[in-house]
C-alpha atoms as a PDB file:
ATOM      1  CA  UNK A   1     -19.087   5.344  21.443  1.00  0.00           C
ATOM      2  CA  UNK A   2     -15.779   6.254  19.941  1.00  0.00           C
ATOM      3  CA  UNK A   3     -14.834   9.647  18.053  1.00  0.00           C
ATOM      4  CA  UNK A   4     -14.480   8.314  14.896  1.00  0.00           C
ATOM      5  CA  UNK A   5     -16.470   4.767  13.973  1.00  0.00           C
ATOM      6  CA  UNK A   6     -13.395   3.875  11.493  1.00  0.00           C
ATOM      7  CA  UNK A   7      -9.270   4.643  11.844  1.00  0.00           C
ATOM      8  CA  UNK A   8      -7.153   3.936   8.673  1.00  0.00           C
ATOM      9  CA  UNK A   9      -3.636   4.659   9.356  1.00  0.00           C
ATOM     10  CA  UNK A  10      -1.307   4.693   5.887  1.00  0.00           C
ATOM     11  CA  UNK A  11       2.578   3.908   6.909  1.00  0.00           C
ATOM     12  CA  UNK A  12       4.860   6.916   5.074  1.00  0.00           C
ATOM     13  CA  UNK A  13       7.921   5.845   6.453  1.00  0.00           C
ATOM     14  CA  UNK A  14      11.254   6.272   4.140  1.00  0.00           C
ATOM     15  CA  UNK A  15      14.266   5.268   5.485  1.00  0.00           C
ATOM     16  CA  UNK A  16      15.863   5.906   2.180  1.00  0.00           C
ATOM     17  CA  UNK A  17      18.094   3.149   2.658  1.00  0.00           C
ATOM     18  CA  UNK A  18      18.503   0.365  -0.206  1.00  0.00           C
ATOM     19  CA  UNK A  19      19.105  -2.335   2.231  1.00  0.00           C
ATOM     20  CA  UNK A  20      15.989  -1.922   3.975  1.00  0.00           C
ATOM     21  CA  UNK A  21      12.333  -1.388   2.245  1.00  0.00           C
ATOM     22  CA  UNK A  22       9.917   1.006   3.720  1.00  0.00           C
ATOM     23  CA  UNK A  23       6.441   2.221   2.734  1.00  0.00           C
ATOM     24  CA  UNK A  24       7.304   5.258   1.101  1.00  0.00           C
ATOM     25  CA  UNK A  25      10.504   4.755  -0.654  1.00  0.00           C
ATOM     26  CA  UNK A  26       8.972   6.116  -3.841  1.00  0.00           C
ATOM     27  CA  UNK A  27       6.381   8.272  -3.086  1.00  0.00           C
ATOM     28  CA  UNK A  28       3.839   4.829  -2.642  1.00  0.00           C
ATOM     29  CA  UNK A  29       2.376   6.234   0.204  1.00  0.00           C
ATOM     30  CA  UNK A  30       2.505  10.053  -0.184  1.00  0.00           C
ATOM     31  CA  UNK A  31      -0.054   9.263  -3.118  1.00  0.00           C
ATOM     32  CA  UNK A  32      -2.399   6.808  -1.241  1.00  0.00           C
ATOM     33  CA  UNK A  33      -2.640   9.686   1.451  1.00  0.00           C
ATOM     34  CA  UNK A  34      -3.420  12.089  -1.530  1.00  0.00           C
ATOM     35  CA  UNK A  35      -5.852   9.685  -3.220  1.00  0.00           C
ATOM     36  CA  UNK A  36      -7.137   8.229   0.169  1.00  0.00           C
ATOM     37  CA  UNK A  37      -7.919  11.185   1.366  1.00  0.00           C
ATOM     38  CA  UNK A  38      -9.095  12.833  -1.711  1.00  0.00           C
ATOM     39  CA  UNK A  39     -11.769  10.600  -2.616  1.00  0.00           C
ATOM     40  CA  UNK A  40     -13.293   9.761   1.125  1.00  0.00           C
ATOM     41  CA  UNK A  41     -13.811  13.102   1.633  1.00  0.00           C
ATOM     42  CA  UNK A  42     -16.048  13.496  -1.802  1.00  0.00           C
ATOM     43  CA  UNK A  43     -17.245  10.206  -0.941  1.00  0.00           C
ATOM     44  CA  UNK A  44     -18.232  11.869   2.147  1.00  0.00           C
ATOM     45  CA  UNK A  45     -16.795   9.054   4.486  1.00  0.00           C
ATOM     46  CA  UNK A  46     -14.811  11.680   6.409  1.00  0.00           C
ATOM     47  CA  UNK A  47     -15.339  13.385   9.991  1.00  0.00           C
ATOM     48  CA  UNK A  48     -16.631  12.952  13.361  1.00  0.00           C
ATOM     49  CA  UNK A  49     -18.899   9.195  13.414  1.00  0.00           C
ATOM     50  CA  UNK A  50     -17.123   8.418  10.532  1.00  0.00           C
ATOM     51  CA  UNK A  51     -13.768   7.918   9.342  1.00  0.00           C
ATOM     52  CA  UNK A  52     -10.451   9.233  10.484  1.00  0.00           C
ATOM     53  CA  UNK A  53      -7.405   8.903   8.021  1.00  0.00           C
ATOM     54  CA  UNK A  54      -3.884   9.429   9.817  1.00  0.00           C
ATOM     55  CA  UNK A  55      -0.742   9.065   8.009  1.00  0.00           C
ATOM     56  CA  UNK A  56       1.493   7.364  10.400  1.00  0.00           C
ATOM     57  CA  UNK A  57       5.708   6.906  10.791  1.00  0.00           C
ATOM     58  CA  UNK A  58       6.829   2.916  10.980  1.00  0.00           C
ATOM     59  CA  UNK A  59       3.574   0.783  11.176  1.00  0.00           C
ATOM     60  CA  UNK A  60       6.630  -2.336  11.776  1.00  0.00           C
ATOM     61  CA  UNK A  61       5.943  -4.008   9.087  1.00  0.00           C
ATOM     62  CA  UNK A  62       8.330  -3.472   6.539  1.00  0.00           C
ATOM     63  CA  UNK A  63       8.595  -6.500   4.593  1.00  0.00           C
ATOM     64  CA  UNK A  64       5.258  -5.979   3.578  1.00  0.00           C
ATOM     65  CA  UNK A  65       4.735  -2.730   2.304  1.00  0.00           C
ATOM     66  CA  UNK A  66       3.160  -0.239   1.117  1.00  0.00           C
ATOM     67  CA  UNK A  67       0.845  -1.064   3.776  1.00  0.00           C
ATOM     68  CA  UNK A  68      -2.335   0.736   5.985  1.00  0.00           C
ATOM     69  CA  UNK A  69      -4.385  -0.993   8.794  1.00  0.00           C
ATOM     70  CA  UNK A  70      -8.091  -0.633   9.158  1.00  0.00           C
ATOM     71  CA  UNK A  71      -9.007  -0.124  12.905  1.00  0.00           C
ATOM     72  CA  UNK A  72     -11.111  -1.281  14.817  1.00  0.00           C
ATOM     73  CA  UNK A  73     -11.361  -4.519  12.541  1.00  0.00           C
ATOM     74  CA  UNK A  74      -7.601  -4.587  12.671  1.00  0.00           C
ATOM     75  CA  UNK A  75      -7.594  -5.335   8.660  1.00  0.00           C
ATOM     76  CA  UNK A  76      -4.034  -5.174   7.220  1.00  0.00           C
ATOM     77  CA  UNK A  77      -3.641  -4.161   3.502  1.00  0.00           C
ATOM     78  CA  UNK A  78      -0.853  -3.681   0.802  1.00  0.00           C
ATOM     79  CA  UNK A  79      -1.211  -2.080  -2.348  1.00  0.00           C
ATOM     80  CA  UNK A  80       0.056  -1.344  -5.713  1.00  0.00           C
ATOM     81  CA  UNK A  81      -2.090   1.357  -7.346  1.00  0.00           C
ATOM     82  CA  UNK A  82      -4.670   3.436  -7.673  1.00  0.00           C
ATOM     83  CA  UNK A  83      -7.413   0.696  -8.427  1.00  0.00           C
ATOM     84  CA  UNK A  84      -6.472  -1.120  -5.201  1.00  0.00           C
ATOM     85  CA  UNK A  85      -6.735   2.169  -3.090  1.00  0.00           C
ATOM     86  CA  UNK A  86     -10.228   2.513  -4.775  1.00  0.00           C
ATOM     87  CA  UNK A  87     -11.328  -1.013  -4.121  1.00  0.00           C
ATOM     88  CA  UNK A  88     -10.017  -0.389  -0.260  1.00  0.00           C
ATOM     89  CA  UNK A  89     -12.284   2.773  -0.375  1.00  0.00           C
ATOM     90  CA  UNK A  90     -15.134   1.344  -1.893  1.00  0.00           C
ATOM     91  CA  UNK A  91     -15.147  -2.544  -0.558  1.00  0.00           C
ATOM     92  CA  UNK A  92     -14.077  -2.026   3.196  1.00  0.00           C
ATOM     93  CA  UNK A  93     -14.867   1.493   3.896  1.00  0.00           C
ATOM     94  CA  UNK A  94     -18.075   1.703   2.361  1.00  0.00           C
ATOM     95  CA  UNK A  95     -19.299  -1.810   2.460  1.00  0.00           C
ATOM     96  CA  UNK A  96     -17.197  -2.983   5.427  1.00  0.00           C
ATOM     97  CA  UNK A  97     -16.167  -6.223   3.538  1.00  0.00           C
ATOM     98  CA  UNK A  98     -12.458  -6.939   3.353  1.00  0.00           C
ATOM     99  CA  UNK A  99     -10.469  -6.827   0.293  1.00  0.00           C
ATOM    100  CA  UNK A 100      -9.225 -10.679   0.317  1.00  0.00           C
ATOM    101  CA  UNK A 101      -6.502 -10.350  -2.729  1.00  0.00           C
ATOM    102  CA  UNK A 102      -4.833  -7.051  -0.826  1.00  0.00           C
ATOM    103  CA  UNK A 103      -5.320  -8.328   2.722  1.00  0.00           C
ATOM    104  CA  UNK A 104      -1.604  -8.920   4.648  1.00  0.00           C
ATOM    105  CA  UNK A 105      -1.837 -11.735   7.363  1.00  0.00           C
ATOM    106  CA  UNK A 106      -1.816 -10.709  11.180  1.00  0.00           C
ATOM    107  CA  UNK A 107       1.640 -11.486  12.724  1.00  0.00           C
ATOM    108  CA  UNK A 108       2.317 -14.347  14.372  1.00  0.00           C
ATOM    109  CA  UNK A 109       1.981 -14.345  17.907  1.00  0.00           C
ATOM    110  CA  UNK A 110       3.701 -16.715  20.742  1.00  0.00           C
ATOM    111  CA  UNK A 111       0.569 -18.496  22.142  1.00  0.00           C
ATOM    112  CA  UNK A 112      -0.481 -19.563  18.609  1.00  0.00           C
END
């Protein structure tokens, strides 16, 4: 049995370059970490058996962001705002059910 039954890593990455996008350019992910955190913990989701949130540099996936994975489902998610963070809370770390609408397809891989 693992530490933690859950991992959600958020991407904060900011290059602070306007050629090239990351997670955290504005703040996006700085305030999912805040609200993330925030509301798991009086949701009571949070600690050993439970739910580990780690804020994370480059996740590689910049295209796509603001983004967070989901581990050990390996569930991929952008957001915009607050009501997507809370259906993310409330939909896939309560009820383990994936948000569909926020849900980022896995990469491509060779042998596909």
């Amino acid at each position: 049995m693992s530490y933690f039954d859950r991992h959600l890593f958020i991407c904060a990455n900011a290059r602070h370059d306007a050629c090239k996008q990351s997670c955290n350019d504005n703040d996006e992910a700085t305030t999912a970490i805040d609200f993330i955190r925030g509301n798991a913990k009086k949701m009571g989701l949070i600690g050993p058996g439970k739910l580990r949130i780690t804020q994370t540099g480059c996740l590689g996936r910049c295209e796509s962001g603001p983004l967070m994975v989901i581990y050990p489902e390996g569930r991929w998610y952008t957001y915009v705002d607050e009501e997507d963070l809370q259906d993310i809370l409330d939909q896939d770390l309560v009820q383990g059910q994936a948000v569909e609408r926020l849900l980022i397809d896995p990469p491509e891989t060779e042998n596909e």
